[in-house]
N, C-alpha and C. Protein backbone atom coordinates (compact mmCIF):
# COMPACT_ATOMS: atom_id res chain seq x y z
N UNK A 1 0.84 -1.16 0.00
CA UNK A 1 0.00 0.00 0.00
C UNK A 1 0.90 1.24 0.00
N UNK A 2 0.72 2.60 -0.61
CA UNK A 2 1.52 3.66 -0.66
C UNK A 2 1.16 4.47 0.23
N UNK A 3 1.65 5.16 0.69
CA UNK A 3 1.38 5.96 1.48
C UNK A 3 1.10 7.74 0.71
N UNK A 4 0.17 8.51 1.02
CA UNK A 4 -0.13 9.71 0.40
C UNK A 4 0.63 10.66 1.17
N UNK A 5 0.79 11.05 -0.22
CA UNK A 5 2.17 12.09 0.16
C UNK A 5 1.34 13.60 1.09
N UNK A 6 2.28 13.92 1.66
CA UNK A 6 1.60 15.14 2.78
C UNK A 6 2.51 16.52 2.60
N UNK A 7 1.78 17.44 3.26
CA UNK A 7 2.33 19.04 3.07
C UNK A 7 2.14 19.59 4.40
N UNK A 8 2.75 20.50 4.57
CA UNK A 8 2.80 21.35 6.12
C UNK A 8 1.56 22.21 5.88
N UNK A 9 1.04 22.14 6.77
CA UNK A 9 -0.15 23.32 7.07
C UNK A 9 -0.43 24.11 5.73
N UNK A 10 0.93 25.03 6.42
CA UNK A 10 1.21 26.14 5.55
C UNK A 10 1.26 26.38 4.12
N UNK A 11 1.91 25.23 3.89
CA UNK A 11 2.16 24.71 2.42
C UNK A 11 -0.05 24.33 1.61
N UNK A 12 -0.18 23.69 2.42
CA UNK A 12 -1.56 23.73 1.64
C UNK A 12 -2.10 24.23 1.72
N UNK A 13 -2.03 25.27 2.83
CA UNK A 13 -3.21 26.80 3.04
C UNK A 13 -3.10 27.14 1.42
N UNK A 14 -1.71 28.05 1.33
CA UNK A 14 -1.42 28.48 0.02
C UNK A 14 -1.80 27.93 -0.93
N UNK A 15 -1.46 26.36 -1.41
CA UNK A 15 -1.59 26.04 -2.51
C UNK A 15 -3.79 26.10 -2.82
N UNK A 16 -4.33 26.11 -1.91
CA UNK A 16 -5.57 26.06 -1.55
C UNK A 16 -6.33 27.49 -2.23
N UNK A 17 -5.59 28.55 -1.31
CA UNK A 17 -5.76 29.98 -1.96
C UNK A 17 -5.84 29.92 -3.61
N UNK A 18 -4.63 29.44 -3.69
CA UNK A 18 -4.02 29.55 -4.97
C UNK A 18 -5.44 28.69 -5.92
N UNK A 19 -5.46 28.03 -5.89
CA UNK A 19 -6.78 27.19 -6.35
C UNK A 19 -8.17 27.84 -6.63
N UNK A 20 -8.08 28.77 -5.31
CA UNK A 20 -9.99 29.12 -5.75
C UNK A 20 -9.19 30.41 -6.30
N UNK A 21 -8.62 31.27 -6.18
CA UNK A 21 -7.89 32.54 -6.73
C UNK A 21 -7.95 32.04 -8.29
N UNK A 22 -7.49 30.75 -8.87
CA UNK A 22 -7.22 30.49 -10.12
C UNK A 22 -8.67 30.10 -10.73
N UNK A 23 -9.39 29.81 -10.20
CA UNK A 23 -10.55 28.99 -10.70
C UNK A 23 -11.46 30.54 -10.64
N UNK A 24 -11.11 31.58 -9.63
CA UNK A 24 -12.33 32.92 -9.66
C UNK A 24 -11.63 33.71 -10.80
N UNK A 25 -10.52 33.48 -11.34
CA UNK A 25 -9.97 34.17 -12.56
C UNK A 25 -8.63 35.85 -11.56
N UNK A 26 -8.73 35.60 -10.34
CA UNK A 26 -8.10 36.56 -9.40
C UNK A 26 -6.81 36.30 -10.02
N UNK A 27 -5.98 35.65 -10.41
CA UNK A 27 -4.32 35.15 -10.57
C UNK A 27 -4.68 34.23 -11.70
N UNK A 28 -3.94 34.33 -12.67
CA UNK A 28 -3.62 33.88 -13.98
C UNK A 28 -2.36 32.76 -13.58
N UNK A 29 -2.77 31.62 -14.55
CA UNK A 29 -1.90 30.32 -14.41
C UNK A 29 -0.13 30.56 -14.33
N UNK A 30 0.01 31.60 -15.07
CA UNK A 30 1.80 32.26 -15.47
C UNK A 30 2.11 32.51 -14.01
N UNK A 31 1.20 33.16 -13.73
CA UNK A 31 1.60 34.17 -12.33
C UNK A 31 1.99 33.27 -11.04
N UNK A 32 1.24 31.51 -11.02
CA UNK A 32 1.84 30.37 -10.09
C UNK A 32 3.78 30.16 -10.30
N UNK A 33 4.11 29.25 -9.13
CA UNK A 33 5.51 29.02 -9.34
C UNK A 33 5.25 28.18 -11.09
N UNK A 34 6.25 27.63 -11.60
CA UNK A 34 6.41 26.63 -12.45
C UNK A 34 5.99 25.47 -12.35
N UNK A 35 6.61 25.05 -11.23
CA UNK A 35 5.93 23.11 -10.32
C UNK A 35 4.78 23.38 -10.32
N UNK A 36 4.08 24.23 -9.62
CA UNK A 36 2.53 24.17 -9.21
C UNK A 36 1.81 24.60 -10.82
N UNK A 37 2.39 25.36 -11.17
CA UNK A 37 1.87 25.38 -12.90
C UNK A 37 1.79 23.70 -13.76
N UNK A 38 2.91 23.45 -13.61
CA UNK A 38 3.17 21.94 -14.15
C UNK A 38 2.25 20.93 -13.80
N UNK A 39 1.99 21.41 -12.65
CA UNK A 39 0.85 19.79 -11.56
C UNK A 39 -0.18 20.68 -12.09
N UNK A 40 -0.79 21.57 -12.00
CA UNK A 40 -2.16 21.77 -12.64
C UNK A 40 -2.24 21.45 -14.61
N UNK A 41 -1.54 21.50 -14.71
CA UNK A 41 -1.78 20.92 -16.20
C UNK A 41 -1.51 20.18 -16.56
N UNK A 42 -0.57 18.95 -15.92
CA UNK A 42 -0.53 17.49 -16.04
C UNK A 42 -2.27 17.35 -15.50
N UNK A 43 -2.85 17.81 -14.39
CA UNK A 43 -3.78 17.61 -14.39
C UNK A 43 -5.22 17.84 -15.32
N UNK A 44 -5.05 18.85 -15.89
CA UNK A 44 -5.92 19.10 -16.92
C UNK A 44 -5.41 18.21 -18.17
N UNK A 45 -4.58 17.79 -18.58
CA UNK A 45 -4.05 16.68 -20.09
C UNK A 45 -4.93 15.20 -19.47
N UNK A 46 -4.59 15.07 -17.92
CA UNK A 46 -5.07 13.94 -17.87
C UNK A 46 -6.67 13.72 -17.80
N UNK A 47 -6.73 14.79 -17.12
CA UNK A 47 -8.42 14.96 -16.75
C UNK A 47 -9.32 15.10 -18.78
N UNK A 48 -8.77 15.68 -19.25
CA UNK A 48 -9.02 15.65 -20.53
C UNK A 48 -8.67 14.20 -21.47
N UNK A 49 -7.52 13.39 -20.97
CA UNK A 49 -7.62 12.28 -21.92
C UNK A 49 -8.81 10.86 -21.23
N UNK A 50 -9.08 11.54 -19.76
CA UNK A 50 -9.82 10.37 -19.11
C UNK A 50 -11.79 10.83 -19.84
N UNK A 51 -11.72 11.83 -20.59
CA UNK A 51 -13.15 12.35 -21.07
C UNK A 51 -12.82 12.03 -22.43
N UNK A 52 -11.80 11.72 -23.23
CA UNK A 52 -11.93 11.84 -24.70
C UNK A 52 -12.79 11.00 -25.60
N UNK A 53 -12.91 10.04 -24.99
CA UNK A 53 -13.83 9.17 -25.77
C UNK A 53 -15.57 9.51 -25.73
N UNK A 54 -15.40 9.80 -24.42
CA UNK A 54 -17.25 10.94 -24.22
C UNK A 54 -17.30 11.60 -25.32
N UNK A 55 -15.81 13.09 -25.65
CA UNK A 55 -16.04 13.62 -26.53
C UNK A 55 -15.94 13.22 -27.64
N UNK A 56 -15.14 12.09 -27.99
CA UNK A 56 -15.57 11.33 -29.49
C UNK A 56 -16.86 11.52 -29.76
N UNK A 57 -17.47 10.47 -29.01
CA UNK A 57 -18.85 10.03 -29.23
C UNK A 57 -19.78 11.14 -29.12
N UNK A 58 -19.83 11.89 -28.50
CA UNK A 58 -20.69 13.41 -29.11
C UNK A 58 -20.59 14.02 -30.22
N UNK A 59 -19.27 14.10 -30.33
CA UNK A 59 -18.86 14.71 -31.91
C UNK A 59 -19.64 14.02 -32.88
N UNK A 60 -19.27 12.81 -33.05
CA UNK A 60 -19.33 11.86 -33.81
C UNK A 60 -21.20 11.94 -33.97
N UNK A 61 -21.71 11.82 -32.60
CA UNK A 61 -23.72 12.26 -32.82
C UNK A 61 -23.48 13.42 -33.41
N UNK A 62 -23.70 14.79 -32.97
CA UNK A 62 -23.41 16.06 -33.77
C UNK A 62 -23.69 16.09 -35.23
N UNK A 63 -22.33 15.61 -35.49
CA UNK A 63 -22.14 15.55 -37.06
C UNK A 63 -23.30 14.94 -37.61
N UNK A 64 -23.53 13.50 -37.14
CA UNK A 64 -24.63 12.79 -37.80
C UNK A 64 -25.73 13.91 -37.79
N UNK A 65 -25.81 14.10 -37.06
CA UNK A 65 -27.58 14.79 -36.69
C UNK A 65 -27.14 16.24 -37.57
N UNK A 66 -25.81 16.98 -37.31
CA UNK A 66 -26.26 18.22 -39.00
C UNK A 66 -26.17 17.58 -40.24
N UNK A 67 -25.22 16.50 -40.19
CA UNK A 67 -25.68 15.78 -41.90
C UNK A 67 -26.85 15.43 -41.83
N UNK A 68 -27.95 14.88 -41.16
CA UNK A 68 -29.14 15.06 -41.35
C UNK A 68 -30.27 16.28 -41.19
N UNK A 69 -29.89 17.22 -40.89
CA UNK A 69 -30.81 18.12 -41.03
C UNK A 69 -30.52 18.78 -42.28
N UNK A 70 -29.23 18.51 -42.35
CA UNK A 70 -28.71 19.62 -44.00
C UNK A 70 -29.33 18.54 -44.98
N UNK A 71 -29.35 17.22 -44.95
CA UNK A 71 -29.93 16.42 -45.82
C UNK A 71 -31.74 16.68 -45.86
N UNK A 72 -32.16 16.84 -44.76
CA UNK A 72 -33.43 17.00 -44.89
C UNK A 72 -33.40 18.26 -45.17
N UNK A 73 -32.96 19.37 -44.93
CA UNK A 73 -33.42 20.68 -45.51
C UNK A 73 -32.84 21.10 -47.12
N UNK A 74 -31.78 20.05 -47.51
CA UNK A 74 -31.35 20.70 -48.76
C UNK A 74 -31.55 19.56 -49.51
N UNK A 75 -32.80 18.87 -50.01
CA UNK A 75 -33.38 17.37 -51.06
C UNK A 75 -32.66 17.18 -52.10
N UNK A 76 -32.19 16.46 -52.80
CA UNK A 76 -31.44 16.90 -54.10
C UNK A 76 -32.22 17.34 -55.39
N UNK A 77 -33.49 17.04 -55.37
CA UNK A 77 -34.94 17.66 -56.33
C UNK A 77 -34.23 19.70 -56.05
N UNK A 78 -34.32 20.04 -54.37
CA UNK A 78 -34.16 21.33 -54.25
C UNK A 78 -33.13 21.75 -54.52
N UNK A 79 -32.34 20.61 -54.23
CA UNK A 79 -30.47 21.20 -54.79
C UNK A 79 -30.44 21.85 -56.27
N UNK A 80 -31.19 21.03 -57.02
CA UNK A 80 -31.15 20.84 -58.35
C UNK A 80 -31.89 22.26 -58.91
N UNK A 81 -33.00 22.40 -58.33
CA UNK A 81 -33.68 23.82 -58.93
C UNK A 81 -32.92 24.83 -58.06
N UNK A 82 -32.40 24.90 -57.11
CA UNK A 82 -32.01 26.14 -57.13
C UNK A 82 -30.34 26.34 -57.62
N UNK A 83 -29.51 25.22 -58.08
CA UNK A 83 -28.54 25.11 -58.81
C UNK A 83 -28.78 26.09 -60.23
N UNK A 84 -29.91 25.40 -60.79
CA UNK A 84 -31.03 25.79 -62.21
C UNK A 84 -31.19 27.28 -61.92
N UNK A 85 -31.60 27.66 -60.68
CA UNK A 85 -31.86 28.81 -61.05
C UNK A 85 -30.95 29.99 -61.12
N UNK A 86 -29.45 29.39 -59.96
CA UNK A 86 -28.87 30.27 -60.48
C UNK A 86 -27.94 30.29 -61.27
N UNK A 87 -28.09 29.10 -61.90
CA UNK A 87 -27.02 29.23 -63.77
C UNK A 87 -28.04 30.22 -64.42
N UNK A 88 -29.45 29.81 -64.50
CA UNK A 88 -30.06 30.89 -65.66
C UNK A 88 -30.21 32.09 -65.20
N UNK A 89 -30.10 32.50 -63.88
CA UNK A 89 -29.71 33.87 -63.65
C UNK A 89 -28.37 34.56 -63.98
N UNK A 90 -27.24 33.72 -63.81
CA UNK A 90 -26.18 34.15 -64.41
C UNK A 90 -25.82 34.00 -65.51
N UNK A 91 -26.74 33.08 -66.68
CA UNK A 91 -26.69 33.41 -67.83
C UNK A 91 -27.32 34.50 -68.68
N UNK A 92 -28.53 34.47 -67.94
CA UNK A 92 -29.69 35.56 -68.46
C UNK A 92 -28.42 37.07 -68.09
N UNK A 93 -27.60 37.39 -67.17
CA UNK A 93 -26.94 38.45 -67.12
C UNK A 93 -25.90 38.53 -68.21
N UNK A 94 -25.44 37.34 -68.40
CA UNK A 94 -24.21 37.42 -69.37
C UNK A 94 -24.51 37.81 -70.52
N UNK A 95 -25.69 37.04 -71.13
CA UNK A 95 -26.16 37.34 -72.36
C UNK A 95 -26.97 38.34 -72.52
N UNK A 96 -27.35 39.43 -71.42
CA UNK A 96 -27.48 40.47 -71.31
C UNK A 96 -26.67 41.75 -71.35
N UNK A 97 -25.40 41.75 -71.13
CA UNK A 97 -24.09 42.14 -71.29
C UNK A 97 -23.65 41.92 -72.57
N UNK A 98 -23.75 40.80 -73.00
CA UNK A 98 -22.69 40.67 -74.19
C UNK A 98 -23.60 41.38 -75.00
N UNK A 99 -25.12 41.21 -75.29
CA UNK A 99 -25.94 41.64 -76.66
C UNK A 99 -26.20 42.99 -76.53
N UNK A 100 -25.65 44.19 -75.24
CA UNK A 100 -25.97 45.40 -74.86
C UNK A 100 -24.44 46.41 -75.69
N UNK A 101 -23.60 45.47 -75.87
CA UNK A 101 -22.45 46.40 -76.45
C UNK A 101 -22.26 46.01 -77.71
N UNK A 102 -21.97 46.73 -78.70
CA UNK A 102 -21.94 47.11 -80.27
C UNK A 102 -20.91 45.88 -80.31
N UNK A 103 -21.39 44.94 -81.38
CA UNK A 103 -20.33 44.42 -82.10
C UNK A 103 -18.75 44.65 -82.88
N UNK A 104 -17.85 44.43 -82.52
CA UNK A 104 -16.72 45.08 -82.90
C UNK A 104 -15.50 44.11 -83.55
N UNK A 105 -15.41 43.93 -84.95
CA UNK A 105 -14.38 43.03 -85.60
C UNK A 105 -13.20 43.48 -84.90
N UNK A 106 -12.31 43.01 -84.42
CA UNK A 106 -10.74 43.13 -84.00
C UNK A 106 -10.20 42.25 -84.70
N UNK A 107 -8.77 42.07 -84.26
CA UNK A 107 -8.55 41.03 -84.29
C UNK A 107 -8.56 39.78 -84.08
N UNK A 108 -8.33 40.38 -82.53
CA UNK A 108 -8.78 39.23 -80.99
C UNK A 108 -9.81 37.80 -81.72
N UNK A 109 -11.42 38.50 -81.87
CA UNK A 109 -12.51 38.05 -82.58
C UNK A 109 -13.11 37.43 -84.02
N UNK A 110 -11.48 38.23 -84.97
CA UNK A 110 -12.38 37.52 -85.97
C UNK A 110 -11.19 36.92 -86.94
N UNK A 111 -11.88 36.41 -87.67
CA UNK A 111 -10.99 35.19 -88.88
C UNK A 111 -9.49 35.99 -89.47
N UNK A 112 -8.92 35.23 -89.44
CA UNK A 112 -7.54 35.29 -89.61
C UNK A 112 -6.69 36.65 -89.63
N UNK A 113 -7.15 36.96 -88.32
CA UNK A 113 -6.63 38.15 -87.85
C UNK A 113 -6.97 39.53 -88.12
N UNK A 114 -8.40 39.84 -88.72
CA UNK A 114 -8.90 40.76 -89.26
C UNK A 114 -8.70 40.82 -90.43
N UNK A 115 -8.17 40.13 -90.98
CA UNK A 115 -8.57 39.80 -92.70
C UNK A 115 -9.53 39.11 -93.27
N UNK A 116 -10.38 39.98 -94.19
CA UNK A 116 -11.53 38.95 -94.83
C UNK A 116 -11.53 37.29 -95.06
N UNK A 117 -12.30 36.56 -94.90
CA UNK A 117 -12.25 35.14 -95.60
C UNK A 117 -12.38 35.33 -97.12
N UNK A 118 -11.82 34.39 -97.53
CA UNK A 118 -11.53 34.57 -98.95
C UNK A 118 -13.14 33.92 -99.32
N UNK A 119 -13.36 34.23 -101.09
CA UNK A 119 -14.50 34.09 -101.37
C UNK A 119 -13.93 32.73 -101.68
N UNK A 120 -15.70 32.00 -102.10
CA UNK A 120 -15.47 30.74 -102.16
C UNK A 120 -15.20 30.37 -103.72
N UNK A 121 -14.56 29.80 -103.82
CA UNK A 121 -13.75 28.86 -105.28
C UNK A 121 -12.80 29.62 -105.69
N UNK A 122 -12.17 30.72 -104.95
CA UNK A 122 -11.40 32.09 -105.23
C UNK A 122 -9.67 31.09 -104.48
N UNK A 123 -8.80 31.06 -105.65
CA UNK A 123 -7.41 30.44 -105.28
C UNK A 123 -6.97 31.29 -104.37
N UNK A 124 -6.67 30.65 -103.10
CA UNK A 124 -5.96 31.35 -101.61
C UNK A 124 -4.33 30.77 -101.51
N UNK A 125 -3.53 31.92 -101.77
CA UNK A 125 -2.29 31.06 -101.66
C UNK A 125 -1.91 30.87 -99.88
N UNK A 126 -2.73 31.07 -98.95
CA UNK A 126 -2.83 30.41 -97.81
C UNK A 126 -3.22 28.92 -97.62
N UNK A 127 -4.13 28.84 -98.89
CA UNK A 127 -4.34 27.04 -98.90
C UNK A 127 -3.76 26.23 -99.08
N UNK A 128 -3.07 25.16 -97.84
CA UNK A 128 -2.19 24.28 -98.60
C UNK A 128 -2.45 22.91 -99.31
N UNK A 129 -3.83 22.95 -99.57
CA UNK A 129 -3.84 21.98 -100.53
C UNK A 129 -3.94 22.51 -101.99
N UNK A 130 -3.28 21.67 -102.38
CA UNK A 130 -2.83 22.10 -104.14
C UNK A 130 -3.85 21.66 -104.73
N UNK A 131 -3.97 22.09 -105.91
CA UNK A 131 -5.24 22.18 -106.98
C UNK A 131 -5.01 20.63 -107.98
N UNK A 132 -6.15 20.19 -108.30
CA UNK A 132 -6.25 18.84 -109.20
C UNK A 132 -4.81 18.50 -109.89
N UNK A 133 -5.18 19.86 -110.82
CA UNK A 133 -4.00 19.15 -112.00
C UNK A 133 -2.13 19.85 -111.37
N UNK A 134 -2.04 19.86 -110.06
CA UNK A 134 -0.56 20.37 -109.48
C UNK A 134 -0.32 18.87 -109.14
N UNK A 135 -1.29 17.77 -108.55
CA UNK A 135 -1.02 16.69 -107.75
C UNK A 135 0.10 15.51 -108.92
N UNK A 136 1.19 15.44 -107.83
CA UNK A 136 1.77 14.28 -108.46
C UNK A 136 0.82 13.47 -108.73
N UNK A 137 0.84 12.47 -109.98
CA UNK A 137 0.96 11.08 -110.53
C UNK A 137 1.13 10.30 -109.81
């Protein structure tokens, strides 16, 4: 059997103070020696790994229960129309924009760099296919 370790009077008056002083927010954890800092937060790591699995398992409900309310409040029928509605709102703007400003040939935009297309059956010496009677035999 071990025997429990003991303190002078004096010694636990203080450390006692020190306790409800820390817990009423009167003295901040820094402001203890180091040792007595150290033993209160070995105590809180342990006191926290002897609850972790509680807090697993809450988490773990939580989550379930907002993936189900976000599942029940967002159907994929509703996902779907209001996806729908706002592509055709942001198309209905685009193509509202684009058909509101004057058409303008550049370059950027049009066939071979702002040069006309050639007419049709009209010899383009850009064409590299050669004509009937050029073809080798």
């Amino acid at each position: 059997m071990t025997l429990r370790r003991s303190l002078d009077e004096v010694t636990e008056n203080t450390l006692e103070q020190w306790a409800v002083a820390l817990t009423a927010g009167e003295i901040k954890l820094w402001e203890l020696p180091p040792s007595v800092s150290q033993l209160y937060l070995f105590g809180h790591i342990d006191g926290a790994k002897s609850r972790q699995a509680e807090i697993d398992q809450l988490t773990r409900s939580y989550e379930h229960k907002l993936d189900t309310a976000y599942m029940l409040t967002f159907t994929p029928k509703e996902q779907r129309e209001e996806y729908q509605r706002r592509l055709d709102k942001y198309f209905h703007e685009r193509d509202a924009a684009f058909f509101a400003e004057p058409a303008q040939l550049t370059d950027l935009h049009s066939l071979r760099g702002g040069q006309e297309p050639p007419e049709a059956g009209v010899e383009d010496a850009s064409n590299p296919t050669p004509e009937r009677g050029d073809r080798a035999a």
